[in-house]
C-alpha atoms as a PDB file:
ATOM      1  CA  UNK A   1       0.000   0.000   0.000  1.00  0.00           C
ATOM      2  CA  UNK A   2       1.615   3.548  -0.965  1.00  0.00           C
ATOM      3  CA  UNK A   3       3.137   5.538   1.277  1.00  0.00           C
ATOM      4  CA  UNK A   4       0.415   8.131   2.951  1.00  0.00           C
ATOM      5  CA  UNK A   5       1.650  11.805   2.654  1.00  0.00           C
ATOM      6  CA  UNK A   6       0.171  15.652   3.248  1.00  0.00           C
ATOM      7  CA  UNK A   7       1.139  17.975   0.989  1.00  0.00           C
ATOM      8  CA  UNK A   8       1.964  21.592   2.136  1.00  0.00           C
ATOM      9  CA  UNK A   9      -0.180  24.490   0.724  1.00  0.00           C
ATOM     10  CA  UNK A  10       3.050  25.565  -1.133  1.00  0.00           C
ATOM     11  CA  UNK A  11       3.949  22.757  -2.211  1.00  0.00           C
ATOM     12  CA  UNK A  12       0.926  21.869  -4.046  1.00  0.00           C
ATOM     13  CA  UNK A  13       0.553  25.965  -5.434  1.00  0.00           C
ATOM     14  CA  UNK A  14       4.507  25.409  -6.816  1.00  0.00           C
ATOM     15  CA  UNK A  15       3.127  22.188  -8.247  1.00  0.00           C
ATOM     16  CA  UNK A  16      -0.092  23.957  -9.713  1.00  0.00           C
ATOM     17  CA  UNK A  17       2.024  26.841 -11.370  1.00  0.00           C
ATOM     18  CA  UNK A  18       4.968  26.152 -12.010  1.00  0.00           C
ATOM     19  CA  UNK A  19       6.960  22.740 -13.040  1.00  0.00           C
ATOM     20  CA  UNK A  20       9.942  21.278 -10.910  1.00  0.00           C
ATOM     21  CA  UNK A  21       9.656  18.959  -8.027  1.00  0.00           C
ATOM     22  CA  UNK A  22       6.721  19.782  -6.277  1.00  0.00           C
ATOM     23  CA  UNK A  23       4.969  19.278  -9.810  1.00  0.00           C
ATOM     24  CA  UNK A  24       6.607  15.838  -9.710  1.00  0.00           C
ATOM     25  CA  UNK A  25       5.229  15.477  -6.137  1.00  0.00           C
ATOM     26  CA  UNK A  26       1.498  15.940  -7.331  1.00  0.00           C
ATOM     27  CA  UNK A  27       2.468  13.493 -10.176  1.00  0.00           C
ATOM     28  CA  UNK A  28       3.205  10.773  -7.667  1.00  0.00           C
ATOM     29  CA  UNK A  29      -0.023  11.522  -6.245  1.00  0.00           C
ATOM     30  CA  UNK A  30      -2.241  11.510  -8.942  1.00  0.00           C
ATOM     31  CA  UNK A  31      -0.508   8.174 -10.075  1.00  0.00           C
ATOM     32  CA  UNK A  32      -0.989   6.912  -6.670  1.00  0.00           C
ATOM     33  CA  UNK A  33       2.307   6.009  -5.694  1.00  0.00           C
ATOM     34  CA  UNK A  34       1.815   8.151  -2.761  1.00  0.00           C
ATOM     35  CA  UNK A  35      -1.683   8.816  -1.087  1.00  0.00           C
ATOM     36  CA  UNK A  36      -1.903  12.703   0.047  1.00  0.00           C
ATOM     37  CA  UNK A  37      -4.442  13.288   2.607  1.00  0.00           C
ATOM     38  CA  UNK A  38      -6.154  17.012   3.312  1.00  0.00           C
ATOM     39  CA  UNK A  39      -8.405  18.573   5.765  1.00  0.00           C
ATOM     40  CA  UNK A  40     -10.839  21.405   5.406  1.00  0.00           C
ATOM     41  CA  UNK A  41      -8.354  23.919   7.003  1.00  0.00           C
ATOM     42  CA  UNK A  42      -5.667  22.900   4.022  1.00  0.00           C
ATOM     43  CA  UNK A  43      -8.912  23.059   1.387  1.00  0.00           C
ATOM     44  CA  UNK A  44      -9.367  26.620   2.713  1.00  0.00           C
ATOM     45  CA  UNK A  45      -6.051  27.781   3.121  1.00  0.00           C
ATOM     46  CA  UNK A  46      -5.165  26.716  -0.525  1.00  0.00           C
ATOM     47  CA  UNK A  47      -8.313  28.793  -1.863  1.00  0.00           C
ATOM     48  CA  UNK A  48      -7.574  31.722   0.253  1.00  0.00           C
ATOM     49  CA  UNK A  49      -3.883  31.887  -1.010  1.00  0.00           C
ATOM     50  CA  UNK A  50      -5.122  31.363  -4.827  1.00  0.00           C
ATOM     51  CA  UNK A  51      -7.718  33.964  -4.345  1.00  0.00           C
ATOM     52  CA  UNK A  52      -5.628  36.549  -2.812  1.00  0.00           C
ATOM     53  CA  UNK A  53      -1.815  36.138  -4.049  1.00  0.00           C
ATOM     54  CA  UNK A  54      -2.294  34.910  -6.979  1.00  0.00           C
ATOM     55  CA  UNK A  55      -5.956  36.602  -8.143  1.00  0.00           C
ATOM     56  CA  UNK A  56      -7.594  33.191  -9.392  1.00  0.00           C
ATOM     57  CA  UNK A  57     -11.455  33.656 -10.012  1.00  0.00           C
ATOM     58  CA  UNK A  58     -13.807  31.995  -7.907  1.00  0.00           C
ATOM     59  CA  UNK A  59     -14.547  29.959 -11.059  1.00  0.00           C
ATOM     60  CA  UNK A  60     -10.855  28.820 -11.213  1.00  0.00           C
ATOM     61  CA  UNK A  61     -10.637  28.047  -7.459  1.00  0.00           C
ATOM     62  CA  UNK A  62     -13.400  25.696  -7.131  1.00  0.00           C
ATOM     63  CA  UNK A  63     -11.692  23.917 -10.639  1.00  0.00           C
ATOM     64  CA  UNK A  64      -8.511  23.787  -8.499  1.00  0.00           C
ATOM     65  CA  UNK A  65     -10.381  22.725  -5.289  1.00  0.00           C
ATOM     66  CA  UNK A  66     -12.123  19.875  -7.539  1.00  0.00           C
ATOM     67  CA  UNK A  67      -8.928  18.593  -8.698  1.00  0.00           C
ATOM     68  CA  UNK A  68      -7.391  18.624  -5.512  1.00  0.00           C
ATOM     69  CA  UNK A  69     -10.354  16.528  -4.185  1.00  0.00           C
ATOM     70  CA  UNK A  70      -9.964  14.215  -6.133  1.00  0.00           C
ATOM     71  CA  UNK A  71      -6.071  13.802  -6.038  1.00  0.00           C
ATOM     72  CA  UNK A  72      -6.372  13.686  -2.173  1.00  0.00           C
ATOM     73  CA  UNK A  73      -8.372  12.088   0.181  1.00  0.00           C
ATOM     74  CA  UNK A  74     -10.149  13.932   3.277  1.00  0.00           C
ATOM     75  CA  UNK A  75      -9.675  13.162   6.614  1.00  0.00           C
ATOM     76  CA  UNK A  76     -11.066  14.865   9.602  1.00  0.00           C
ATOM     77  CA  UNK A  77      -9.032  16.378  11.924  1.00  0.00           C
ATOM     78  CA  UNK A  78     -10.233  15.450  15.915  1.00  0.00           C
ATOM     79  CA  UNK A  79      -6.538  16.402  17.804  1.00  0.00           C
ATOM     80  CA  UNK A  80      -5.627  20.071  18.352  1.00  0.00           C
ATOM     81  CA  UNK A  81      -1.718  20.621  18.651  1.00  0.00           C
ATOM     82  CA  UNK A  82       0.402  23.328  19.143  1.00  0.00           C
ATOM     83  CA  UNK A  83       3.380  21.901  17.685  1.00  0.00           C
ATOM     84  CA  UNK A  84       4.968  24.690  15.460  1.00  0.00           C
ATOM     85  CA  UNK A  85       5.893  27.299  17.682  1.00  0.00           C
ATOM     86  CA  UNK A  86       7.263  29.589  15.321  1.00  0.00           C
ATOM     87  CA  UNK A  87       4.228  29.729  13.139  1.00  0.00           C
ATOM     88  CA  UNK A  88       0.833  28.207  14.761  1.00  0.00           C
ATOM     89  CA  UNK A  89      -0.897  28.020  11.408  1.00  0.00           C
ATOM     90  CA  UNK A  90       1.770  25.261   9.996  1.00  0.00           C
ATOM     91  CA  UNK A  91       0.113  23.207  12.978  1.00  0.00           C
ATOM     92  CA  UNK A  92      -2.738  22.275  10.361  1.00  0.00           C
ATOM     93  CA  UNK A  93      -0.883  20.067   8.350  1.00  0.00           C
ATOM     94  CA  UNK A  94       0.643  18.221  11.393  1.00  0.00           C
ATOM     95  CA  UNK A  95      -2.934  17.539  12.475  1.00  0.00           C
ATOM     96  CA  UNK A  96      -3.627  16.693   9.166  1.00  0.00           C
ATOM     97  CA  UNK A  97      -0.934  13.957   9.017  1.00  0.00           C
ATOM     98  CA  UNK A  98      -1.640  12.539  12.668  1.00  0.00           C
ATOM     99  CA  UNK A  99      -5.425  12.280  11.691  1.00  0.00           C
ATOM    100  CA  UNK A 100      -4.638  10.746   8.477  1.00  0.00           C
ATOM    101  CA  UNK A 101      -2.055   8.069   9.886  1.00  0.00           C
ATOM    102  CA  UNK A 102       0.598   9.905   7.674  1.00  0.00           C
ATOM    103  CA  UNK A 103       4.110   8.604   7.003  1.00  0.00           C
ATOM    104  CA  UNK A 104       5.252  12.149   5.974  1.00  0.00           C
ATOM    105  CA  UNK A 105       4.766  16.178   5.409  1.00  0.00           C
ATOM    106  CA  UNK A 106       6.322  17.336   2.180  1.00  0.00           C
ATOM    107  CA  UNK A 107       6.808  21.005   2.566  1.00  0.00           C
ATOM    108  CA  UNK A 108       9.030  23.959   1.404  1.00  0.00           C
ATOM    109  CA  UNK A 109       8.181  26.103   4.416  1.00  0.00           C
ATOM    110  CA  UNK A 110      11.050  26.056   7.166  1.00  0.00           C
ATOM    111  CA  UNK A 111       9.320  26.240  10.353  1.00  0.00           C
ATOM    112  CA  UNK A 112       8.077  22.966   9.384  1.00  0.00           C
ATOM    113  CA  UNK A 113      11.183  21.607   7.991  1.00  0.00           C
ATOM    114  CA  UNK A 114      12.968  22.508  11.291  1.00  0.00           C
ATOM    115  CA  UNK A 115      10.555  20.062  13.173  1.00  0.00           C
ATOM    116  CA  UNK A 116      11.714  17.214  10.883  1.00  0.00           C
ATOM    117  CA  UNK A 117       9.966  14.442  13.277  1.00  0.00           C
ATOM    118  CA  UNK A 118       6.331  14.478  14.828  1.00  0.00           C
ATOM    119  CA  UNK A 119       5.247  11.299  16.416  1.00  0.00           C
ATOM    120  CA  UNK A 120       7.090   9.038  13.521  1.00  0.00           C
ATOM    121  CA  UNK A 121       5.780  11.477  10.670  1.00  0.00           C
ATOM    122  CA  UNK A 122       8.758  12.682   8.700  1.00  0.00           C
ATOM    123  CA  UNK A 123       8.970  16.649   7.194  1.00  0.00           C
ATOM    124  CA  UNK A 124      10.514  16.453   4.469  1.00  0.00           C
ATOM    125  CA  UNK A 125      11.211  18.878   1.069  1.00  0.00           C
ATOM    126  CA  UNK A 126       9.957  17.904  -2.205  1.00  0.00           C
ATOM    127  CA  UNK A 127      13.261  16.658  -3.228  1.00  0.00           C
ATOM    128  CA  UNK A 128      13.609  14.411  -0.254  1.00  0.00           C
ATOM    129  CA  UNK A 129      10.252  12.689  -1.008  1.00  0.00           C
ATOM    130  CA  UNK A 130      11.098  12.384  -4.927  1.00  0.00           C
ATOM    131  CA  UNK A 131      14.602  10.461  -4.031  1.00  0.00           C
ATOM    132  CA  UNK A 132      12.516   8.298  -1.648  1.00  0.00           C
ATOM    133  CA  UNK A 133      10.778   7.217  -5.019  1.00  0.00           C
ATOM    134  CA  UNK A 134      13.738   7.749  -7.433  1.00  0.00           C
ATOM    135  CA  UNK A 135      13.617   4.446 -10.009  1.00  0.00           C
END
């Protein structure tokens, strides 16, 4: 069974944009070689940042928010932490992996990366999750 993961909010916006690794990240997901997990508080985050950085359309944001739907599978977060000191709102994706049994958090955001290890999960950068996979 593939390897569950969450996906950052950057990394899947680098992935949506532009091409590189975290492109190549989504593309193991979508294959299902890894399975990505989300929560409403990622879903909402990722529209937010589309909406306001980047000026998407509503229409264009709920095209995105369908894709990433179906690329990723919900889980519901029950377990409030306070894990990230240096920037509470990261704390979403750790809740994210601990409610979705997660092996890993791929990320590009260094308060995260500095944690490295919560409860087993891993934080890792895109390129540490694509040599995990390299053929």
């Amino acid at each position: 069974m593939p390897d569950r993961v969450v996906l950052d909010t950057n990394i899947y916006i680098s992935g949506l944009l532009w091409r590189g690794k975290p492109y190549q990240c989504l593309l193991l997901a979508r294959a299902g070689i890894v399975r990505a997990a989300y929560c409403d508080s990622m879903l909402a985050e990722l529209s937010e940042k589309l909406r306001e950085k980047f000026g998407f359309s509503e229409n264009r944001i709920q095209a995105v928010a369908y894709d990433f739907r179906r690329m990723c599978e919900r889980v519901t977060v029950s377990e409030r932490l306070k894990v990230v000191v240096d920037d509470p709102d990261d704390d979403k994706f750790v809740e994210c992996a601990v409610a979705a049994e997660a092996r890993v958090i791929v990320s590009g955001d260094h308060h995260l990366l500095t944690l490295r290890n919560y409860r087993d999960i891993q934080v890792v950068t895109a390129d540490e999750l694509l040599l995990r996979y390299a053929q």
